[in-house]
Protein backbone atom coordinates (compact mmCIF):
# COMPACT_ATOMS: atom_id res chain seq x y z
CA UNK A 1 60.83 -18.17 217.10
CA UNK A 2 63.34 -20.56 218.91
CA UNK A 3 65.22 -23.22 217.29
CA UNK A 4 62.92 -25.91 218.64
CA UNK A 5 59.74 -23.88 217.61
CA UNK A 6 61.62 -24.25 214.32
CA UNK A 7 62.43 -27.45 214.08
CA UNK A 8 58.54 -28.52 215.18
CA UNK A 9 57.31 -26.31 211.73
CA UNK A 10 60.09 -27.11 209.45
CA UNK A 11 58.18 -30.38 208.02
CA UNK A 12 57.64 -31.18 204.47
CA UNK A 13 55.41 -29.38 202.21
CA UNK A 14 54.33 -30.74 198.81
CA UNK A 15 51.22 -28.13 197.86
CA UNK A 16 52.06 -24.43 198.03
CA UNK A 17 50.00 -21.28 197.22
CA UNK A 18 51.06 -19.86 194.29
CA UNK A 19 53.28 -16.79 195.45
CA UNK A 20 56.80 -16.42 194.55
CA UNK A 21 59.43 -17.05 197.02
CA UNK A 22 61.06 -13.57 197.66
CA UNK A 23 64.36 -13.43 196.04
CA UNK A 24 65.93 -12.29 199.62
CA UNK A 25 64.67 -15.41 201.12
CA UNK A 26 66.45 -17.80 198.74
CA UNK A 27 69.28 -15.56 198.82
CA UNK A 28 69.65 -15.67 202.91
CA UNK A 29 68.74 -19.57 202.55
CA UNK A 30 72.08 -19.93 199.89
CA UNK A 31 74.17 -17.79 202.45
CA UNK A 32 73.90 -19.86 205.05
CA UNK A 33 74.58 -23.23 204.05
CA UNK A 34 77.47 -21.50 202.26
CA UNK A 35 78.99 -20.34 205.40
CA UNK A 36 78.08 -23.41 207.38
CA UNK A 37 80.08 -25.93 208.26
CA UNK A 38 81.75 -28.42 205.98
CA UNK A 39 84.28 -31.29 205.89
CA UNK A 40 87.74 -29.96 206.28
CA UNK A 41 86.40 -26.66 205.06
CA UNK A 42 86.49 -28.17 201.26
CA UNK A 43 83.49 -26.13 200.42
CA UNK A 44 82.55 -29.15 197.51
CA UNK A 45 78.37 -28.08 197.25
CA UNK A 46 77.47 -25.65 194.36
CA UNK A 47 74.06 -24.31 194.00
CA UNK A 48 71.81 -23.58 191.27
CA UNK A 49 68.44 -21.19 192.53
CA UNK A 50 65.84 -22.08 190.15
CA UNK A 51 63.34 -19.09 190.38
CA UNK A 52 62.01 -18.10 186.69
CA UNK A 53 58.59 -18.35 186.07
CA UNK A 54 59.74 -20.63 182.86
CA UNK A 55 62.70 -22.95 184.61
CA UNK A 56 60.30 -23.42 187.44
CA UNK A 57 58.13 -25.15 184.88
CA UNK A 58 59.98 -27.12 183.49
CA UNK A 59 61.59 -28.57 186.54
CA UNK A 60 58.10 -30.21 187.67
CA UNK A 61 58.14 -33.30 185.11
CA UNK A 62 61.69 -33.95 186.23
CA UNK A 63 60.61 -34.59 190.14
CA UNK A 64 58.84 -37.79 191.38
CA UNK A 65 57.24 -36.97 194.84
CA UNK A 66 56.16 -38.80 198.34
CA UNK A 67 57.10 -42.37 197.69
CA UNK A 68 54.74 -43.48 201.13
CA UNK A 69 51.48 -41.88 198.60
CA UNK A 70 49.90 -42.83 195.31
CA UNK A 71 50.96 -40.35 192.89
CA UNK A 72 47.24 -38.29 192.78
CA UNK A 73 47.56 -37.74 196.59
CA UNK A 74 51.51 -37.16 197.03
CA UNK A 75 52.38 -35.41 194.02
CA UNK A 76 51.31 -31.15 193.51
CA UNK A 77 48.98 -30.57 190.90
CA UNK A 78 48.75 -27.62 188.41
CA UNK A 79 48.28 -24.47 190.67
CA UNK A 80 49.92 -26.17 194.12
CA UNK A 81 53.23 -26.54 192.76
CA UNK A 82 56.67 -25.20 193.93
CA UNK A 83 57.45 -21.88 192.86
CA UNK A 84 61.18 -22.11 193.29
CA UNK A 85 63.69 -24.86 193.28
CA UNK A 86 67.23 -25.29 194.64
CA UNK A 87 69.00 -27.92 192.67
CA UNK A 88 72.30 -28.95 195.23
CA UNK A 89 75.45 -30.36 193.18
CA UNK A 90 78.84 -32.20 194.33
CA UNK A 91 81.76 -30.88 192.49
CA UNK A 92 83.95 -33.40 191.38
CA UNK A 93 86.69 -35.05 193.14
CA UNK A 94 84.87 -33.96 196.07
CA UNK A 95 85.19 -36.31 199.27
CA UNK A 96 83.24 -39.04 200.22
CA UNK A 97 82.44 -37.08 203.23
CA UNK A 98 80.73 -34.18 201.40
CA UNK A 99 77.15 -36.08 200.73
CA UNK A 100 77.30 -35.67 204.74
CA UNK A 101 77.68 -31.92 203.98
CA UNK A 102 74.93 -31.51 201.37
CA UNK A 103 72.45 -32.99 204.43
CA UNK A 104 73.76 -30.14 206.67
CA UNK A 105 73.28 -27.78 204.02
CA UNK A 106 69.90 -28.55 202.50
CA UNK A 107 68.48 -28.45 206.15
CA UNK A 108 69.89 -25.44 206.85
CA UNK A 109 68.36 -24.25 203.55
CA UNK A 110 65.19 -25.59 204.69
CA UNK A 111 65.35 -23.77 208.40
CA UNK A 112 66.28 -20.56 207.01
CA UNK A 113 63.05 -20.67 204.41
CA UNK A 114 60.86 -21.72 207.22
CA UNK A 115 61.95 -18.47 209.71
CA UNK A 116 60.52 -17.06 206.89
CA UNK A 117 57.36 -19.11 206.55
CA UNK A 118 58.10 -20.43 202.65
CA UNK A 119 58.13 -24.44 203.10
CA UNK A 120 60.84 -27.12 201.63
CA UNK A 121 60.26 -30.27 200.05
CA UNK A 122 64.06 -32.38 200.03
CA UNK A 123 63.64 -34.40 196.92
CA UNK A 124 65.55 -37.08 195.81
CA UNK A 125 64.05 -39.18 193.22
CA UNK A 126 64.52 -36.95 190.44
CA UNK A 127 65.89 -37.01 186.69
CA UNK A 128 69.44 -36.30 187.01
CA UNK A 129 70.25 -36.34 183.00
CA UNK A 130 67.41 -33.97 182.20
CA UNK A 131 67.99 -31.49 185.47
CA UNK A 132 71.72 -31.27 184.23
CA UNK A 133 70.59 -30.43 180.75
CA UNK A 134 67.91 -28.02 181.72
CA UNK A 135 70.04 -26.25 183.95
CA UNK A 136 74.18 -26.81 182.21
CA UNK A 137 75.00 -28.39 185.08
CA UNK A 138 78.51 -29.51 184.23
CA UNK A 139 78.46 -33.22 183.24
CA UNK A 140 81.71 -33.86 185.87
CA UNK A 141 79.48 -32.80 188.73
CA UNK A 142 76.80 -34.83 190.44
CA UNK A 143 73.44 -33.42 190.96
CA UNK A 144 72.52 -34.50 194.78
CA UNK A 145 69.13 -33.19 195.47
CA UNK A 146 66.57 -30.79 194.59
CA UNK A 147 64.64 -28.82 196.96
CA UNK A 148 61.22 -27.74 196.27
CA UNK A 149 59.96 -23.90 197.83
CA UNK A 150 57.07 -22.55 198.28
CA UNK A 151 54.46 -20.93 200.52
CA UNK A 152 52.39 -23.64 202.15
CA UNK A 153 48.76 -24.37 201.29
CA UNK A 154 48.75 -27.16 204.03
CA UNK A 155 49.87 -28.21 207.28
CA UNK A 156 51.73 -30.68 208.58
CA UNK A 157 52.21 -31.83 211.83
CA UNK A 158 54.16 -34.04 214.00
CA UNK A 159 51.85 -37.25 215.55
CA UNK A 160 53.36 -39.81 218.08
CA UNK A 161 54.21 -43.47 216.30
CA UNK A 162 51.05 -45.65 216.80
CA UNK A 163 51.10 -48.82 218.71
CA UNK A 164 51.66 -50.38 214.91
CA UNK A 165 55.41 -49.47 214.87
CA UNK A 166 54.69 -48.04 211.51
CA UNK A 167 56.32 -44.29 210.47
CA UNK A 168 54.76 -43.68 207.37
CA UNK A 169 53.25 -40.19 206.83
CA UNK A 170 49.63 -40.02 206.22
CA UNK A 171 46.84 -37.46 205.11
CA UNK A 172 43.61 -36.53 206.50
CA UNK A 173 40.51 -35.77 204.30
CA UNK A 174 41.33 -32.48 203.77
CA UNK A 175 45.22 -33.60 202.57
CA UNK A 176 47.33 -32.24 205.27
CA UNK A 177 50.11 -34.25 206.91
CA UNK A 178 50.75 -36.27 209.79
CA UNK A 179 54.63 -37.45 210.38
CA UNK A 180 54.91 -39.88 212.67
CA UNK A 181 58.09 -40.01 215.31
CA UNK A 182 59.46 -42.12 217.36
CA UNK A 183 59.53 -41.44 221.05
CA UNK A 184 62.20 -39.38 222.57
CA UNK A 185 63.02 -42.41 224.91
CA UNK A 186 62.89 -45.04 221.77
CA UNK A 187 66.14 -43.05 219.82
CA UNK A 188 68.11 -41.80 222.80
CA UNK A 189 70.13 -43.19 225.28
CA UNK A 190 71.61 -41.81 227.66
CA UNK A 191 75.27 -43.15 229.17
């Protein structure tokens, strides 16, 4: 698969089959963000792979999902939940730069589990104080982002903006996604 054919599949997935995600898979996924590029090669992102049976669930409480969907449509229900996590942390004193770094990092964490066919779900609206407690994060760190793993149980795809303007994601009737994007022509410009 090329890195466009990549791109096009690497969407986000918020119902999953319940298979684990192969240990080798997270384990490639944490390599390379960890050798990927960073500002001034400060290396400020710790990790914390979140992949027993029991952690796994007690993570799901601590998660709020797709803002754009009421809660019953957006949010995975007992037996289409993630099976792994990847909680992303900032050490401290790290530079104002490095929440720059934990986007280039959780997307490469994201690519790397979709070569493999195990989706990603980038989460942000999450409960910091209980995540840190669950998992000893150290208190002087800051807990970033979570990402949610899993094999897919639905699709999502990539639909043209509508004449509306509007980019919100939608589902059909049988709850897969459609991610609206702006046209090529609307976000570049050439000069």
């Amino acid at each position: 698969m090329n890195l466009n054919e990549l791109m096009l599949g690497c969407r986000t997935y918020r119902r999953f089959l319940q298979e684990k995600v192969p240990e080798e898979v997270i384990r490639e996924a944490l390599e390379n963000a960890r050798i990927g590029s960073n500002g001034a090669n400060l290396q400020p992102l710790t990790y914390y792979a979140v992949t027993s049976e029991e952690k796994v669930k007690q993570m799901q409480p601590l998660l709020k999902w797709a803002k754009a969907l009421p809660p019953e449509l957006g949010t995975p229900k007992e037996g289409e939940q993630p099976t792994a996590f990847i909680v992303m942390v900032k050490k401290a004193n790290a530079i104002a730069f490095a929440d720059v770094d934990v986007g280039i990092a959780a997307h490469t964490i994201a690519l790397t589990a979709w070569s493999h066919g195990i989706g990603s779900c980038l989460l942000g609206s999450i409960n910091i104080p209980k995540i840190r407690e669950l998992l000893g994060v150290p208190e002087e760190d800051q807990i970033r982002l979570v990402i949610a793993l899993g094999k897919p149980s639905h699709t999502s795809t990539i639909v043209p903006v509508g004449a509306d303007g509007k980019t919100d994601y939608y589902l059909d009737e049988e709850r897969n996604y459609y991610v609206p994007k702006r046209a090529f022509d609307d976000v570049v410009t050439f000069v």
